[in-house]
C-alpha atoms as a PDB file:
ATOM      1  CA  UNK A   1      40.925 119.288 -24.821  1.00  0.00           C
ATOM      2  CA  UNK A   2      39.227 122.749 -25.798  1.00  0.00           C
ATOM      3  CA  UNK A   3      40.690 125.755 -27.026  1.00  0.00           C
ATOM      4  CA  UNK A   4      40.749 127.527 -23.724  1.00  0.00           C
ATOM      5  CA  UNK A   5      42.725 124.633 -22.015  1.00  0.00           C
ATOM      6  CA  UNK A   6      45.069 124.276 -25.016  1.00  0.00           C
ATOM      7  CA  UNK A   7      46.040 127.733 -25.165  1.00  0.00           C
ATOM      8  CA  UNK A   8      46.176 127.883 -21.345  1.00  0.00           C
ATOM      9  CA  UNK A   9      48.630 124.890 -21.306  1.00  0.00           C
ATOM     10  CA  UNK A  10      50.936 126.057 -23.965  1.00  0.00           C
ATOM     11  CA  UNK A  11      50.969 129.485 -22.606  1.00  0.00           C
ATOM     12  CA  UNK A  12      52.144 127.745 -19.348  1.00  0.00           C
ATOM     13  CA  UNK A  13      54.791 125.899 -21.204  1.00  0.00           C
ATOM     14  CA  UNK A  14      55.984 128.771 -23.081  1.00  0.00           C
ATOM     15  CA  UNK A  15      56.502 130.524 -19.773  1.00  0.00           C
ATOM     16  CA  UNK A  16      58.566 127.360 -18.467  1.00  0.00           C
ATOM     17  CA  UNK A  17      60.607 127.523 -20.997  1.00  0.00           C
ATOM     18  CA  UNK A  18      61.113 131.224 -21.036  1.00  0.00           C
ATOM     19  CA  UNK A  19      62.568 130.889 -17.450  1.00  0.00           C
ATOM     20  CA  UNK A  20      64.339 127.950 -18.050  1.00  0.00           C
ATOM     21  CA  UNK A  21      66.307 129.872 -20.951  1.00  0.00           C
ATOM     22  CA  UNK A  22      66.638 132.903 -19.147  1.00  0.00           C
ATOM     23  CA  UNK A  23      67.722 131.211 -15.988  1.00  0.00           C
ATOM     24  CA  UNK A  24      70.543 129.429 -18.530  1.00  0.00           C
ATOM     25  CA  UNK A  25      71.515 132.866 -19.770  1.00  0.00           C
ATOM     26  CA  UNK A  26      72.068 133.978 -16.124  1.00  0.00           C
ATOM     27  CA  UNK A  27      74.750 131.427 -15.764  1.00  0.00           C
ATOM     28  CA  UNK A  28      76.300 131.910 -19.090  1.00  0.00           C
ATOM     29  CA  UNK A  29      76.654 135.401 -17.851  1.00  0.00           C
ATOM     30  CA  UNK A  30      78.312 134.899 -14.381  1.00  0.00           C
ATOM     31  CA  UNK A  31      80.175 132.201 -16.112  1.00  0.00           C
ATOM     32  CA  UNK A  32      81.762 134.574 -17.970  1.00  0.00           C
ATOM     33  CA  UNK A  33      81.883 137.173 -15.880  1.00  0.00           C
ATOM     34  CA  UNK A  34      84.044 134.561 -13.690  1.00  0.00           C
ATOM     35  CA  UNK A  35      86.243 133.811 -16.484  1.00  0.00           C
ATOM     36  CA  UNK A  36      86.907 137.612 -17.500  1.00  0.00           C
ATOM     37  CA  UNK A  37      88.793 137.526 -13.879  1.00  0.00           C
ATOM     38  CA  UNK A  38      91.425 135.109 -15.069  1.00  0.00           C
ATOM     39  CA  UNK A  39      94.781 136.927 -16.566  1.00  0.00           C
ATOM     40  CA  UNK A  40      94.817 138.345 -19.681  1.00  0.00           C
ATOM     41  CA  UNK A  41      96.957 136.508 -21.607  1.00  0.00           C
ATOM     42  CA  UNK A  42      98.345 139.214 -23.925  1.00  0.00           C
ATOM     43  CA  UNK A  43      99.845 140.918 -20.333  1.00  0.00           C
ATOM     44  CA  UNK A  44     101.610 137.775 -19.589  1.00  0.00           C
ATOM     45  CA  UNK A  45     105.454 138.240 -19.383  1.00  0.00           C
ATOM     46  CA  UNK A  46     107.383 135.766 -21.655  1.00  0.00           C
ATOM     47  CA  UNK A  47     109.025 132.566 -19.584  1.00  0.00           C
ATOM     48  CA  UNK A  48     112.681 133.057 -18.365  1.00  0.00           C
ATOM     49  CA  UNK A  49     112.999 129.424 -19.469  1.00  0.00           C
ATOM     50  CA  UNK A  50     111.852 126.318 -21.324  1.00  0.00           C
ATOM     51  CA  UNK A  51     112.878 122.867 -22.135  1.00  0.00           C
ATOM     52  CA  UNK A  52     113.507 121.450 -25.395  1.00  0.00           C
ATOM     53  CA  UNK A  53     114.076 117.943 -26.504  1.00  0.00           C
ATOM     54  CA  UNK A  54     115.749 115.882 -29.212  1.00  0.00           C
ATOM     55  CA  UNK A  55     112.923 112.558 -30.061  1.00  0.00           C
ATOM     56  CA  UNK A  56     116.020 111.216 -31.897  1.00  0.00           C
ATOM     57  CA  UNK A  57     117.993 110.680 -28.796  1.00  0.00           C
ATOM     58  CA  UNK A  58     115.170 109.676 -26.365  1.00  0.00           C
ATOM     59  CA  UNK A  59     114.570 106.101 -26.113  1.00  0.00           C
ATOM     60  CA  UNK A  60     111.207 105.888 -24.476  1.00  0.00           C
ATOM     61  CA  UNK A  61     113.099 104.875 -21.223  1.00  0.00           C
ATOM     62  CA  UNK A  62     110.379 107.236 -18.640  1.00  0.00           C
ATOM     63  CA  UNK A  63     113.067 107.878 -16.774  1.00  0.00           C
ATOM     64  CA  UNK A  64     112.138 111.864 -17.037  1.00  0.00           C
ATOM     65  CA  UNK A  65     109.088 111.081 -16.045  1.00  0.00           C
ATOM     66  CA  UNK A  66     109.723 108.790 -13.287  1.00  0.00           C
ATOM     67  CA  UNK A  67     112.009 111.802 -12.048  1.00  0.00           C
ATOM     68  CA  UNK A  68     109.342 114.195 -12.028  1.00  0.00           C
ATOM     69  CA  UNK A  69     107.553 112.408  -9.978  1.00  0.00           C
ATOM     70  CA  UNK A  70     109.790 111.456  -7.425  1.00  0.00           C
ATOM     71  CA  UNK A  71     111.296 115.382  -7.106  1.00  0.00           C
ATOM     72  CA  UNK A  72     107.342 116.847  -6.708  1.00  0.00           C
ATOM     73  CA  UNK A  73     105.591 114.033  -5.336  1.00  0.00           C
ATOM     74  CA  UNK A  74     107.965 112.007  -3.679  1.00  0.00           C
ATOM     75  CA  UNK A  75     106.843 109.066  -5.355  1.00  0.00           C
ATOM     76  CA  UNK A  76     107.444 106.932  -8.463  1.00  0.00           C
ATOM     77  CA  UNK A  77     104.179 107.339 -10.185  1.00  0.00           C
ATOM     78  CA  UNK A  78     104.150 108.156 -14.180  1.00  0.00           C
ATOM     79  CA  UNK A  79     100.366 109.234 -13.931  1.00  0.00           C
ATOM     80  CA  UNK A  80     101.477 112.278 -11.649  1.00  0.00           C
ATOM     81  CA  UNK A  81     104.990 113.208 -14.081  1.00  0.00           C
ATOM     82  CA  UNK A  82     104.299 116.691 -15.361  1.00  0.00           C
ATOM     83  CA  UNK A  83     106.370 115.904 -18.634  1.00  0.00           C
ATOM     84  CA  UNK A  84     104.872 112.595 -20.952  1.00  0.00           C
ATOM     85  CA  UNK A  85     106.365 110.385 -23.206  1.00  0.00           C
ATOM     86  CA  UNK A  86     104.418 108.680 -26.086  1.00  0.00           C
ATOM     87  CA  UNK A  87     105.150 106.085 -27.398  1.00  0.00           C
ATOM     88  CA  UNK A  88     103.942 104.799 -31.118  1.00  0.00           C
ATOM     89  CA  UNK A  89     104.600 101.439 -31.541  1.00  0.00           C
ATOM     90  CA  UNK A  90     103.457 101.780 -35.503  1.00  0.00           C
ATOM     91  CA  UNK A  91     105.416 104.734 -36.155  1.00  0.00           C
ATOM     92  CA  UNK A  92     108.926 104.429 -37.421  1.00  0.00           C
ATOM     93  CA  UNK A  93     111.839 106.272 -36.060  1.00  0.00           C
ATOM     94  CA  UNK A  94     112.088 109.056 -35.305  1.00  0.00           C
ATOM     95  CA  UNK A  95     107.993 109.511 -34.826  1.00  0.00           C
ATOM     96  CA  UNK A  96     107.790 106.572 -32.683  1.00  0.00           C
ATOM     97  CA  UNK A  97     108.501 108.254 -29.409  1.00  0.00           C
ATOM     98  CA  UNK A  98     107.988 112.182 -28.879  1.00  0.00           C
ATOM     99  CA  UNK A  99     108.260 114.069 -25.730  1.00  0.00           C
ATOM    100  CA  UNK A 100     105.171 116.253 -24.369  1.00  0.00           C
ATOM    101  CA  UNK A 101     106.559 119.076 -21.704  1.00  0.00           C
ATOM    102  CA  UNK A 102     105.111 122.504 -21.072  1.00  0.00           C
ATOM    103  CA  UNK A 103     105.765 125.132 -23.741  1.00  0.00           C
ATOM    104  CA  UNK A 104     105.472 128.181 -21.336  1.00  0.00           C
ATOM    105  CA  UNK A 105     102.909 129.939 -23.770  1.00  0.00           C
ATOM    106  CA  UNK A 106     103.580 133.163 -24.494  1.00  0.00           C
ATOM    107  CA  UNK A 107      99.592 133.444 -24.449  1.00  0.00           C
ATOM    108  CA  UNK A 108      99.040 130.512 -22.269  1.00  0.00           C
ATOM    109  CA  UNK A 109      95.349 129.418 -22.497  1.00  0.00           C
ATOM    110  CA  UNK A 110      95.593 127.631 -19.266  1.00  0.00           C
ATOM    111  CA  UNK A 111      96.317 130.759 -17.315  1.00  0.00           C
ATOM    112  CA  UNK A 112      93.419 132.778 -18.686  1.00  0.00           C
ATOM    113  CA  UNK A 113      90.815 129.851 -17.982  1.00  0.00           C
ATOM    114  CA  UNK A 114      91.868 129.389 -14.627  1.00  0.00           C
ATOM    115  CA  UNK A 115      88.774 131.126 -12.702  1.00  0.00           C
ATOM    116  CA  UNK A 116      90.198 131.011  -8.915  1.00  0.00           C
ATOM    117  CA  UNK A 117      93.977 132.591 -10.398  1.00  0.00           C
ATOM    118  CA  UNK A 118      95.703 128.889  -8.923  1.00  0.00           C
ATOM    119  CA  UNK A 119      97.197 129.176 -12.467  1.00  0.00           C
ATOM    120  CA  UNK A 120      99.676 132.091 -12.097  1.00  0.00           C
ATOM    121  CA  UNK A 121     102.934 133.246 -13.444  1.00  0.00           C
ATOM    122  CA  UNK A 122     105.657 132.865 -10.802  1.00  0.00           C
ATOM    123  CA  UNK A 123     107.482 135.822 -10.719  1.00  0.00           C
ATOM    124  CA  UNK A 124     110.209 134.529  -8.495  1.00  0.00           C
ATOM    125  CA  UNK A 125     111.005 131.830 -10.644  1.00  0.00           C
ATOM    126  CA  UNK A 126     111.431 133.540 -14.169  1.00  0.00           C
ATOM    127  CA  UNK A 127     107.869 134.141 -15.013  1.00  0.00           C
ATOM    128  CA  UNK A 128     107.289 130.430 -15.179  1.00  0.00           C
ATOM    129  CA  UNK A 129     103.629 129.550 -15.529  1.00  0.00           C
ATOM    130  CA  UNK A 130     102.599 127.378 -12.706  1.00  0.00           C
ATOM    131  CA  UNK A 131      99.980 126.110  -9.877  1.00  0.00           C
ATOM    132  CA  UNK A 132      99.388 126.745  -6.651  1.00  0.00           C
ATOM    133  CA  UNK A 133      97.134 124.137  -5.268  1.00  0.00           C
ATOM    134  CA  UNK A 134      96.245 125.269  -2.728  1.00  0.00           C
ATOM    135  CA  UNK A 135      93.942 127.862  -4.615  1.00  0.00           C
ATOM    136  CA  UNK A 136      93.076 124.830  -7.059  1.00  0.00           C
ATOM    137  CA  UNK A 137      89.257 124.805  -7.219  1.00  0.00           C
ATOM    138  CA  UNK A 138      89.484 121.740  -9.073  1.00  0.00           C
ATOM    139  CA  UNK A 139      87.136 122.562 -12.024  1.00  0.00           C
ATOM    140  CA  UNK A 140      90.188 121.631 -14.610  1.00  0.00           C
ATOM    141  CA  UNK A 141      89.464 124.596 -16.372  1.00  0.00           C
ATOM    142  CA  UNK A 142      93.065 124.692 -17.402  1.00  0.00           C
ATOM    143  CA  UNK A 143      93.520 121.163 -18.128  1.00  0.00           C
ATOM    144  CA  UNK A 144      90.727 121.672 -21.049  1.00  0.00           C
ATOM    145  CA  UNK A 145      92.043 124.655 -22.476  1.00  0.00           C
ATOM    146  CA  UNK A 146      95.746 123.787 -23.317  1.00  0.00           C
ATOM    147  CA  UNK A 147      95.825 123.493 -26.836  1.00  0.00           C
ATOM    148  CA  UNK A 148      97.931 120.595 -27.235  1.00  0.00           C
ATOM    149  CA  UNK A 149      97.082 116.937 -26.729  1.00  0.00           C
ATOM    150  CA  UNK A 150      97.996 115.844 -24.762  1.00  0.00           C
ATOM    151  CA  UNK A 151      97.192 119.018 -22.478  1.00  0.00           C
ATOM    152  CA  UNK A 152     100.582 119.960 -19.908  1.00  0.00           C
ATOM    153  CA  UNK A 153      98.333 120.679 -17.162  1.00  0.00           C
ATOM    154  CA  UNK A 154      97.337 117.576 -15.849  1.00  0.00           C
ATOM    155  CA  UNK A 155      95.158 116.468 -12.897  1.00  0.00           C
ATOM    156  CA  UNK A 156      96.744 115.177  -9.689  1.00  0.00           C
ATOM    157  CA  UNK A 157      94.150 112.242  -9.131  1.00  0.00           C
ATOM    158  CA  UNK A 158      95.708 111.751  -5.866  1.00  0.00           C
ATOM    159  CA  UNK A 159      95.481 114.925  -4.602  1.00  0.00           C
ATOM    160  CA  UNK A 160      92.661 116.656  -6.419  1.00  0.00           C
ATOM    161  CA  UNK A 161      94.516 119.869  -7.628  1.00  0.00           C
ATOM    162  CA  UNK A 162      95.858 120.454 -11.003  1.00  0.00           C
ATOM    163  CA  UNK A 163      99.870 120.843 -11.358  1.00  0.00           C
ATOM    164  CA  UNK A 164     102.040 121.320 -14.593  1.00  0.00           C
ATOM    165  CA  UNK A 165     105.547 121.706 -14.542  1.00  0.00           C
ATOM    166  CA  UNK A 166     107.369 124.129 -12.887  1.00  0.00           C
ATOM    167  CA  UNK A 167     110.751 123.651 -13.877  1.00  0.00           C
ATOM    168  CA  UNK A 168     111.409 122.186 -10.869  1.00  0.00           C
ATOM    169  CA  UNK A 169     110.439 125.604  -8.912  1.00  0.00           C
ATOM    170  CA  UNK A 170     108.960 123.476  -5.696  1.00  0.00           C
ATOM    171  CA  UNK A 171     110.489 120.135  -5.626  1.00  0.00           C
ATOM    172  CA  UNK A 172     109.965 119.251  -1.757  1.00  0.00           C
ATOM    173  CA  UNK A 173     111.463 115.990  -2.289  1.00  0.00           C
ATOM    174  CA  UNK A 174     114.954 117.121  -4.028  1.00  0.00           C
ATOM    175  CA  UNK A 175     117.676 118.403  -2.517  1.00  0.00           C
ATOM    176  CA  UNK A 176     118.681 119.973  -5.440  1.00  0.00           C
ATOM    177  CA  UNK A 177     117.526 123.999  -6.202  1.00  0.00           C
ATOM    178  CA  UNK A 178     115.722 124.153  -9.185  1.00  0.00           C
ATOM    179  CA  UNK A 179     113.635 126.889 -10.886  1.00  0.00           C
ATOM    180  CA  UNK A 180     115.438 129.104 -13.967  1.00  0.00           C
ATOM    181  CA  UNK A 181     118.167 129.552 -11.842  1.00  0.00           C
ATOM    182  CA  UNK A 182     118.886 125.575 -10.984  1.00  0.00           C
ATOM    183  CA  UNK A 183     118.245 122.781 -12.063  1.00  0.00           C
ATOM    184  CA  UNK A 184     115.688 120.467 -13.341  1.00  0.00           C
ATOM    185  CA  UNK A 185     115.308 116.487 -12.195  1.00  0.00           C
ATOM    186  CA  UNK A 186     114.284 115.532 -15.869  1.00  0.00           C
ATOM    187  CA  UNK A 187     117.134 117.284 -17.418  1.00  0.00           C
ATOM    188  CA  UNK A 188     119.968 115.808 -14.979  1.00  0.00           C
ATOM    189  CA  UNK A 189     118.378 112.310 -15.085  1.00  0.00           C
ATOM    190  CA  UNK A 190     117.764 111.977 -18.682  1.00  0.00           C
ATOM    191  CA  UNK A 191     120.487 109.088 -19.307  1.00  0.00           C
ATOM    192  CA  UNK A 192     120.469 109.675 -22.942  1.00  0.00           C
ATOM    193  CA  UNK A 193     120.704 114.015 -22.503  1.00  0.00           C
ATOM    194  CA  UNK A 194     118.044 114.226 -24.758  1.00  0.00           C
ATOM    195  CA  UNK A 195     115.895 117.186 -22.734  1.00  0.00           C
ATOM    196  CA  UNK A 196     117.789 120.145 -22.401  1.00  0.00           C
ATOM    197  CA  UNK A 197     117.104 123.802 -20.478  1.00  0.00           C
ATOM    198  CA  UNK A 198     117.378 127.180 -22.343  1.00  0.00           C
ATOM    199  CA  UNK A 199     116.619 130.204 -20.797  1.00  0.00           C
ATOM    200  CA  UNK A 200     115.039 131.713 -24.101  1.00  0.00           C
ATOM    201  CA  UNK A 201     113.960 130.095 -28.010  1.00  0.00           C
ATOM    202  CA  UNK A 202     113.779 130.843 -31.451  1.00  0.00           C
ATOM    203  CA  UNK A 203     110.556 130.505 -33.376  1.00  0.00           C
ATOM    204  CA  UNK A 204     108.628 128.197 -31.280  1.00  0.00           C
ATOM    205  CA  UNK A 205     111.231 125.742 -31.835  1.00  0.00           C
ATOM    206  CA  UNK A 206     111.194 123.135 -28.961  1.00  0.00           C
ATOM    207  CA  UNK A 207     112.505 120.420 -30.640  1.00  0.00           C
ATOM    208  CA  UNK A 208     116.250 120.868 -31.165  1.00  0.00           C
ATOM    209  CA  UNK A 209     119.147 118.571 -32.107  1.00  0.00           C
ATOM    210  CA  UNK A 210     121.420 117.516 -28.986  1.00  0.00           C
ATOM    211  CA  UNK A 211     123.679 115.265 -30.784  1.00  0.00           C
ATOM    212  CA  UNK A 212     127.158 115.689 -31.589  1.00  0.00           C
ATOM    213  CA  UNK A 213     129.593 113.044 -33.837  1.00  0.00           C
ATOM    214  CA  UNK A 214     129.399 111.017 -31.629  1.00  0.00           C
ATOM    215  CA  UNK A 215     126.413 109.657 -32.281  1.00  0.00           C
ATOM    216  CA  UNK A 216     126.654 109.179 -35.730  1.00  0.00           C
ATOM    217  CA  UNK A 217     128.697 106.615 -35.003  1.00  0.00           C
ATOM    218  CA  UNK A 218     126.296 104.912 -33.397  1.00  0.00           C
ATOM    219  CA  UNK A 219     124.441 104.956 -36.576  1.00  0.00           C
ATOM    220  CA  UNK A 220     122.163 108.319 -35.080  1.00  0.00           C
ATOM    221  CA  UNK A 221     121.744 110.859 -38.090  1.00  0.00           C
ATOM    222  CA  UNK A 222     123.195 113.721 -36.978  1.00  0.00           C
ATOM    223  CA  UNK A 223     121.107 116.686 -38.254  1.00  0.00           C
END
């Protein structure tokens, strides 16, 4: 190859590449330009409620999330339960089992990601940070940026919509009223009352003792 060609050829690759990158850049841009729509999380208004739990009492039973479920979905199906239990099997107690639900961020990641605004705070049902699926793009924007593992949105395979718990704000297939102001299926099912609803907390503390002396005579520490 002479000189001529060579320098013609990687002059014709440099210019490839130069669109390539730039054309990569675009996107970054819009990208973010899409994401700086989403909420600002620091204008959020704190949660009128939250649910704590006590990993002592629970006993890995699923019945929370089996409720869940069956008061959103209207079907028993743990892979759609907007609250998960995980189990350890090489843990000892009390680590063996713990209890994932929705913290109701006070700078909630999810909401910010979410490009399309499906994630939203619910104003009507204490400022609970929930889904509306029916603006649900599906890119699981929100699923990927909740900082704990695992994440508390989750992805409604059935459906194709992300959903994380409402507190039992829409629960089409319970007759109960739920929200802040009602009640919630995993806290009336819970056959062990280890998952409880408070309407505020105390330094990010959502695990909580539920136990009274009672239980320590079942051989249950009691603090």
């Amino acid at each position: 190859m002479n000189k001529s060609i060579a320098s013609s050829y990687n002059k014709s690759i440099s210019r490839r590449d130069f669109m390539k990158y730039s054309g990569l850049v675009i996107i970054a841009v819009g990208c973010g330009g899409l994401c700086a729509g989403g909420a600002d999380a620091g204008s959020v208004p704190r949660s009128q409620g939250y649910l704590v739990v006590d990993t002592k009492k629970c006993q890995g039973c699923l019945t929370c999330m089996l409720a869940c479920s069956l008061a959103h979905e209207g079907e028993a199906n743990l892979s759609l339960a907007r609250i998960q239990v995980l189990q350890n099997p090489f843990e000892k107690f009390p680590y063996d089992i713990s209890q994932q639900q929705c913290r109701q961020c006070a700078e909630p990641a999810c909401l910010t990601a979410c490009p399309s605004g499906a994630l939203h705070v619910d104003a009507a049902n204490g400022n609970v940070r929930t889904v509306d699926s029916s603006k649900c793009i599906g890119c699981k924007a929100c699923v990927q940026a909740c900082p704990y593992d695992p994440g508390r949105s989750v992805w409604n395979f059935v459906e194709s919509h992300a959903q994380k718990c409402d507190l039992c704000g829409d629960t089409p297939h319970w007759s109960e009223q739920g929200g802040v102001k009602g009640k919630q299926a995993c806290v009336e099912l819970c056959p062990m009352k280890a998952i409880a609803f408070r309407d505020k907390i105390f330094f990010d503390r959502y695990e909580v003792n539920l136990r009274d002396k009672n239980w320590a005579a079942l051989g249950y520490p009691r603090f």
